[in-house]
PDB file of N, CA and C in Angstrom:
ATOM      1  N   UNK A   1      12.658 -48.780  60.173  1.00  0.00           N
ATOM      2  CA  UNK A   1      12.595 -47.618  61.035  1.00  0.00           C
ATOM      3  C   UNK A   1      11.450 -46.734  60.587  1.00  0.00           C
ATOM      4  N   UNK A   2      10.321 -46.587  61.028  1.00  0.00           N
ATOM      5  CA  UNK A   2       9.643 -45.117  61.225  1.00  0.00           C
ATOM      6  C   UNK A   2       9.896 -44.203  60.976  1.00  0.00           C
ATOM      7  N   UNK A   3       9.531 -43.637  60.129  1.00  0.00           N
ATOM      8  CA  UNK A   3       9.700 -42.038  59.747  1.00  0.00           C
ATOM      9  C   UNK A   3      10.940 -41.307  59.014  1.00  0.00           C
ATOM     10  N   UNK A   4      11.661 -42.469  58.747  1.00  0.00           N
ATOM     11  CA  UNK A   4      12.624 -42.384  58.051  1.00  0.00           C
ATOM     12  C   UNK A   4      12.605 -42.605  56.081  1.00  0.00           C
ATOM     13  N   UNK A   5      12.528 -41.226  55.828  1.00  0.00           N
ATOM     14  CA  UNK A   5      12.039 -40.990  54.415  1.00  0.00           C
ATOM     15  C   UNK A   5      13.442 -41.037  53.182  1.00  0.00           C
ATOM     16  N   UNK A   6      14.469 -41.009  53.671  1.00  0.00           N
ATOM     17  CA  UNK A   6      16.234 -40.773  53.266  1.00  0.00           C
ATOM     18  C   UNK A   6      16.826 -41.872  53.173  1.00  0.00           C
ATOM     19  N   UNK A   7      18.135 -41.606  51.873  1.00  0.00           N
ATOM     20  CA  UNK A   7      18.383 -43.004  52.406  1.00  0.00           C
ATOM     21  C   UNK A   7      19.583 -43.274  53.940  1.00  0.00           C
ATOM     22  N   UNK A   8      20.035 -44.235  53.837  1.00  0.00           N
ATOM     23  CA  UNK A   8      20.570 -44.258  55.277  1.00  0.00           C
ATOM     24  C   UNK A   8      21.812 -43.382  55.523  1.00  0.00           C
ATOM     25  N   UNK A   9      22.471 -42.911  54.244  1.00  0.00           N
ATOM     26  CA  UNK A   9      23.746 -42.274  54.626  1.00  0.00           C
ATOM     27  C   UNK A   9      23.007 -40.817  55.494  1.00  0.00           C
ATOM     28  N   UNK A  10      21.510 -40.528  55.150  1.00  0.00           N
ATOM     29  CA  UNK A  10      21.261 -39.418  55.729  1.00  0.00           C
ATOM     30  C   UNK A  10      20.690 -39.669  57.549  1.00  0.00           C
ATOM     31  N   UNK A  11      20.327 -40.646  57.818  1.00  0.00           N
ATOM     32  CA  UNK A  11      20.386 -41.155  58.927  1.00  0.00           C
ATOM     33  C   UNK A  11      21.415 -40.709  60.113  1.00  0.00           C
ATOM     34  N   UNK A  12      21.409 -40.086  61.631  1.00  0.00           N
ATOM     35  CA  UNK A  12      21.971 -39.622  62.054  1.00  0.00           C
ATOM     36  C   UNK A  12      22.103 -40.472  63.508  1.00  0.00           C
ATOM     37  N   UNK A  13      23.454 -41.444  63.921  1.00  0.00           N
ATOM     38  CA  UNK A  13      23.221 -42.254  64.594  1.00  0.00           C
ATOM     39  C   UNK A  13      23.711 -41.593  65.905  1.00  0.00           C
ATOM     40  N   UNK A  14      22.866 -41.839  67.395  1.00  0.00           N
ATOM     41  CA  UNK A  14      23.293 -41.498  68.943  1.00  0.00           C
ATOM     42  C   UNK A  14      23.695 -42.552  69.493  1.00  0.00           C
ATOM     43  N   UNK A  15      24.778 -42.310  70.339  1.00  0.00           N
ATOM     44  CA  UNK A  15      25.219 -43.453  71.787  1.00  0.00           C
ATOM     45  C   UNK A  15      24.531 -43.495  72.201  1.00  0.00           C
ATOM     46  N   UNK A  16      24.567 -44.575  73.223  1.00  0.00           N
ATOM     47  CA  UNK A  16      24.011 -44.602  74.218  1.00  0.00           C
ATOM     48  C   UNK A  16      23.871 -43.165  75.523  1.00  0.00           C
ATOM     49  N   UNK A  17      25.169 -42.840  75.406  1.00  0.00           N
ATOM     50  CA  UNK A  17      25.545 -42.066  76.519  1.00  0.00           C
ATOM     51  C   UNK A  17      25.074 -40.872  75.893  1.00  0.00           C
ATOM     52  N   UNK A  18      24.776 -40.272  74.538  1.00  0.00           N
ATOM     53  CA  UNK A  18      24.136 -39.203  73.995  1.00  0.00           C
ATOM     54  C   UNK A  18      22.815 -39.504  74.053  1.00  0.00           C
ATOM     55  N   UNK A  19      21.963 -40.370  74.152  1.00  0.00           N
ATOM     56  CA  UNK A  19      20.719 -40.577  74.398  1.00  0.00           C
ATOM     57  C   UNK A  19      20.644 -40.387  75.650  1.00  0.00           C
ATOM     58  N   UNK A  20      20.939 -40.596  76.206  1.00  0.00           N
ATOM     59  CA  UNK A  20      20.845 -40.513  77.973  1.00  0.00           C
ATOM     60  C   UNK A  20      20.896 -39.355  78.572  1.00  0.00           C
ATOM     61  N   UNK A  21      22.319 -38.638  77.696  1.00  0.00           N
ATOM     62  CA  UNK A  21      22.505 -37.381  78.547  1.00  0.00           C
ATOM     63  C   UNK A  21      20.989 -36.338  77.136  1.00  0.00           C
ATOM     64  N   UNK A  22      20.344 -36.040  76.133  1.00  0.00           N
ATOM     65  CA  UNK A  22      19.850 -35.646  76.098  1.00  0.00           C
ATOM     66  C   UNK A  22      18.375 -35.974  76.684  1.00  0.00           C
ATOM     67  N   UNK A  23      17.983 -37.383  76.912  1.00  0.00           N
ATOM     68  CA  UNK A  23      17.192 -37.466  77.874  1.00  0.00           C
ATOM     69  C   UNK A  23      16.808 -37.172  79.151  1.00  0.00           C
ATOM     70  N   UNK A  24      17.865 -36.626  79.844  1.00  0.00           N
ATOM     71  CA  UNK A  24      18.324 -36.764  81.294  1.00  0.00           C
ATOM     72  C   UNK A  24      17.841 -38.071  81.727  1.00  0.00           C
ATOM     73  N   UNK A  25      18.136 -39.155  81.306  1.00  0.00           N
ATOM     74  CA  UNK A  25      18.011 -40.800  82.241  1.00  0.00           C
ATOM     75  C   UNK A  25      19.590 -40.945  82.100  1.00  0.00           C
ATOM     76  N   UNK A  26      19.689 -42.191  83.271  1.00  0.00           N
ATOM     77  CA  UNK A  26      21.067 -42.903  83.012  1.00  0.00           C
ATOM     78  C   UNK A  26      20.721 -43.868  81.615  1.00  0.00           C
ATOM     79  N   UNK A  27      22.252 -43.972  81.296  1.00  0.00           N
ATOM     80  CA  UNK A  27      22.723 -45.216  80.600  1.00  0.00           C
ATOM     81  C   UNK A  27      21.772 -46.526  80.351  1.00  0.00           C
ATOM     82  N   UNK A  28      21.570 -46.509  81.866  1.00  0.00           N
ATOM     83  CA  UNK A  28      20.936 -48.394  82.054  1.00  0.00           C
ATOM     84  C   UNK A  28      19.213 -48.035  81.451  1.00  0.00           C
ATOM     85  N   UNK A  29      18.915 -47.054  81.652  1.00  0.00           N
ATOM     86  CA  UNK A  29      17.490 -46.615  81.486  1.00  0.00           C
ATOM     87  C   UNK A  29      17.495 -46.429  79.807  1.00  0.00           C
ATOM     88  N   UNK A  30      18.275 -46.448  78.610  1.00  0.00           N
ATOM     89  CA  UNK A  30      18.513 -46.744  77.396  1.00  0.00           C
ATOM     90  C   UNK A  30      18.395 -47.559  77.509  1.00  0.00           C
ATOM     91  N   UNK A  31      19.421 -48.636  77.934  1.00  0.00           N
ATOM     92  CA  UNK A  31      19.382 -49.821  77.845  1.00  0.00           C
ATOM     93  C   UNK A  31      18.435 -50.700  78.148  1.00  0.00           C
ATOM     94  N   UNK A  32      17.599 -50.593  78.728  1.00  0.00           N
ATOM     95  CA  UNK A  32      16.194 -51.158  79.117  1.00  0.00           C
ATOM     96  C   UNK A  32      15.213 -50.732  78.133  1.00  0.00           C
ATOM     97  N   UNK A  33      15.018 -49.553  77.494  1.00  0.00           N
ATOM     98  CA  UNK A  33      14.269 -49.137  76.161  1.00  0.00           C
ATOM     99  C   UNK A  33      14.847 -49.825  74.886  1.00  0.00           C
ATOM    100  N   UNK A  34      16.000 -50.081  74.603  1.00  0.00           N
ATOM    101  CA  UNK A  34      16.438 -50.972  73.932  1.00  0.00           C
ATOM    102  C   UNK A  34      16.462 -52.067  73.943  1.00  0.00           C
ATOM    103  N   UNK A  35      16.641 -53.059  75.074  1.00  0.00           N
ATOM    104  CA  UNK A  35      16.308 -54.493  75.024  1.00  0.00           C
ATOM    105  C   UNK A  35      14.587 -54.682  74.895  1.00  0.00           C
ATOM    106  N   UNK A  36      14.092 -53.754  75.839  1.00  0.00           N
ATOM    107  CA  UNK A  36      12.378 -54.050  75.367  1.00  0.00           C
ATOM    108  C   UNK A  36      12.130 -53.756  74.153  1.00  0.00           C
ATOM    109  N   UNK A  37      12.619 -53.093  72.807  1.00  0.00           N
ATOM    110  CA  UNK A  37      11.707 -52.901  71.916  1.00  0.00           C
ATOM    111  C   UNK A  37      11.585 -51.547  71.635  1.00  0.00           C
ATOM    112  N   UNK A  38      11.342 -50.677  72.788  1.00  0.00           N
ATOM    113  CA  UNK A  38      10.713 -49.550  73.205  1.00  0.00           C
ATOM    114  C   UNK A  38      11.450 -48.718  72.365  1.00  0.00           C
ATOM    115  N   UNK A  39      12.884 -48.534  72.185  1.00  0.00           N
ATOM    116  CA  UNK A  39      13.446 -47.377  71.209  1.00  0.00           C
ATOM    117  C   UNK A  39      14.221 -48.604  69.969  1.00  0.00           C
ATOM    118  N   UNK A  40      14.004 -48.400  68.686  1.00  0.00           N
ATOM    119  CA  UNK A  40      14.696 -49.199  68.037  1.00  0.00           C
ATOM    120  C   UNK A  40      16.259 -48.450  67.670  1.00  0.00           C
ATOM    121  N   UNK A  41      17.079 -49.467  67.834  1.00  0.00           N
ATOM    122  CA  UNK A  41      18.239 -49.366  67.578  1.00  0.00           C
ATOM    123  C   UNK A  41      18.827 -50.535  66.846  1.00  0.00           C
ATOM    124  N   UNK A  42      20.582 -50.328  66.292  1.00  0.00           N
ATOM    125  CA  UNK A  42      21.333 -50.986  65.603  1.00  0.00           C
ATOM    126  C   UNK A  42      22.541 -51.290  66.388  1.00  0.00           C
ATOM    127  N   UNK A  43      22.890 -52.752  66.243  1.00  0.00           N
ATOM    128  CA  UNK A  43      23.948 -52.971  67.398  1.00  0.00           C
ATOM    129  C   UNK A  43      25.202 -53.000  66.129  1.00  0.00           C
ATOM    130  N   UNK A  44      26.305 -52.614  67.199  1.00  0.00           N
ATOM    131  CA  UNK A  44      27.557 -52.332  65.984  1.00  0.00           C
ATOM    132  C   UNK A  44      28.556 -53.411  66.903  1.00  0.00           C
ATOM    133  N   UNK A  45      28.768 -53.942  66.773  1.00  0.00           N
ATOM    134  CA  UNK A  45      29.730 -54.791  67.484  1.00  0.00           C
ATOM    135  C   UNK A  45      29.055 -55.308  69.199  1.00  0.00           C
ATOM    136  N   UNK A  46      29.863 -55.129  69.948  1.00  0.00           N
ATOM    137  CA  UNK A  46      29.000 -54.713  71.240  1.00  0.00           C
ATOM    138  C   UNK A  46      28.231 -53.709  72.143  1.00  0.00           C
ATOM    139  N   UNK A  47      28.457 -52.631  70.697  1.00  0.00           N
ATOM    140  CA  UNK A  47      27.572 -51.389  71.361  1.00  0.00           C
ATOM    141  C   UNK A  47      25.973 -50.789  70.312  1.00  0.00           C
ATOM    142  N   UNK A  48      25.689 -50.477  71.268  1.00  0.00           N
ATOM    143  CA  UNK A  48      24.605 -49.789  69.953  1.00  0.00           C
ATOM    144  C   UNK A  48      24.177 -48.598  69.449  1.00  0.00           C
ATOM    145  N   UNK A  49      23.689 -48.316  68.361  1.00  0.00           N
ATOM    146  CA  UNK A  49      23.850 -46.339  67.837  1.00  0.00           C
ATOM    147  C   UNK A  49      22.111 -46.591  67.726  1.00  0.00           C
ATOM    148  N   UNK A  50      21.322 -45.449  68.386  1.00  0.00           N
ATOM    149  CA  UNK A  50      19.934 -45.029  68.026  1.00  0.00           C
ATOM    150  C   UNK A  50      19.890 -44.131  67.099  1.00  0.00           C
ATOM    151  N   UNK A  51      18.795 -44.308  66.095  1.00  0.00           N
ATOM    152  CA  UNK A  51      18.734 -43.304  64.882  1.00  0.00           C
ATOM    153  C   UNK A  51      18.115 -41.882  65.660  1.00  0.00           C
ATOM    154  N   UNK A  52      18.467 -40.927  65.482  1.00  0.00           N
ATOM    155  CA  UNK A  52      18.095 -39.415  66.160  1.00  0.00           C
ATOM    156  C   UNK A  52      16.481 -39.704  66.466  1.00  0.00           C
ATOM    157  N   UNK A  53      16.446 -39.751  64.614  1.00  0.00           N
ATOM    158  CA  UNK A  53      14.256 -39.576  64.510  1.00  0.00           C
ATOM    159  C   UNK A  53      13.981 -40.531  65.697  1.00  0.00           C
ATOM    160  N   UNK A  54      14.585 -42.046  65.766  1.00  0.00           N
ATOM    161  CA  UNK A  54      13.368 -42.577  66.729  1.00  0.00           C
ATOM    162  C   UNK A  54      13.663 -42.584  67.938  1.00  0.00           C
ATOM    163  N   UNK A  55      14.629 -41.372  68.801  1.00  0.00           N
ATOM    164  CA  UNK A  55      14.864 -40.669  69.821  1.00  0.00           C
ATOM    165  C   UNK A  55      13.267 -39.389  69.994  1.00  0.00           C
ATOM    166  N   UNK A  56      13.560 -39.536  68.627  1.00  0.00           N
ATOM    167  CA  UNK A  56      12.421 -37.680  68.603  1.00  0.00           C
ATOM    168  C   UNK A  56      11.338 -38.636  68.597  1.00  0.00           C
ATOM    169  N   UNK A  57      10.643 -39.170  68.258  1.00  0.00           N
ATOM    170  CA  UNK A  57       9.511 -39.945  67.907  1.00  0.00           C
ATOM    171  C   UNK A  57       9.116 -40.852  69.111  1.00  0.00           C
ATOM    172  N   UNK A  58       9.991 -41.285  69.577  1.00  0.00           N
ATOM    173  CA  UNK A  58       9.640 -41.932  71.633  1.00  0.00           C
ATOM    174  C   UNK A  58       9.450 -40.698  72.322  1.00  0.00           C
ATOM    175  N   UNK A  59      10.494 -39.611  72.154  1.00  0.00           N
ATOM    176  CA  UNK A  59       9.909 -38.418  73.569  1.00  0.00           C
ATOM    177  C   UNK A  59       8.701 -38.227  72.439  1.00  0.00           C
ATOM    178  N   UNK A  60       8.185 -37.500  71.732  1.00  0.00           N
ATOM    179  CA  UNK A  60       6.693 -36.976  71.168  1.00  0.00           C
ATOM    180  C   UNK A  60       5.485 -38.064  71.548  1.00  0.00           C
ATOM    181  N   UNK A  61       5.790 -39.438  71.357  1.00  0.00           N
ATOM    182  CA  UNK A  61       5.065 -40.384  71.358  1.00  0.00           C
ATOM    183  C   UNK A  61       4.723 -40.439  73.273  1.00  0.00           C
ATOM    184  N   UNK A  62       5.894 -40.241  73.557  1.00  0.00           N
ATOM    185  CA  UNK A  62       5.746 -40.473  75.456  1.00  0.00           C
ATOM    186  C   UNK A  62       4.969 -39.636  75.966  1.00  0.00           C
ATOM    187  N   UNK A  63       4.892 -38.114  75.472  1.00  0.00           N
ATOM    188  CA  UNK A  63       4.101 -36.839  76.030  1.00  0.00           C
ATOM    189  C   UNK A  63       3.472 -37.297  76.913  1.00  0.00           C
ATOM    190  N   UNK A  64       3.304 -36.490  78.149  1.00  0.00           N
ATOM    191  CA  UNK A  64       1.846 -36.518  78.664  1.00  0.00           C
ATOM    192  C   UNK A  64       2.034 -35.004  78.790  1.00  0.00           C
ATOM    193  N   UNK A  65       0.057 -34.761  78.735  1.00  0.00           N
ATOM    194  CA  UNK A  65       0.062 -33.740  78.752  1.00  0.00           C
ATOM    195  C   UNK A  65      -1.330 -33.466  80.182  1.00  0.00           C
ATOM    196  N   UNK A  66      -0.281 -32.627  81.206  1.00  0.00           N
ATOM    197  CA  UNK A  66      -0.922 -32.675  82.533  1.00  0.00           C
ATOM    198  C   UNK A  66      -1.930 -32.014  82.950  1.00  0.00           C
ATOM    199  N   UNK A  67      -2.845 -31.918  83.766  1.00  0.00           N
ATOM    200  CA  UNK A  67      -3.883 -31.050  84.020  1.00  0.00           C
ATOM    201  C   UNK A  67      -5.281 -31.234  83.066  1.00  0.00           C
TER     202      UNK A  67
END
């Protein structure tokens, strides 16, 4: 993981459905950043937890900046 300087107990893991709703995308729109690559995550059984940082580090990385 990127930018991750701690060890993992300091690591802070999101749902799916908490990624989404602070993104404003649906669900499936995680889920498509996750099967591509695009946000790395950890699968826990059949679901998966995103680490916060590489939530923060895709929106900073996504910016556009208009005009």
């Amino acid at each position: 993981m990127t930018g991750q300087t701690g060890p993992l107990g300091e690591v802070r893991f999101l749902t799916v459905a908490e990624v989404a709703s602070a993104m404003r995308v649906s669900k499936m729109t995680v889920y498509r950043l996750v099967h591509a690559g695009t946000l790395p995550a950890v699968q826990v059984g059949r679901s998966f937890r995103i680490p916060e940082q590489a939530v923060t580090d895709y929106l900073r990385d996504s910016y556009v900046q208009a005009g």
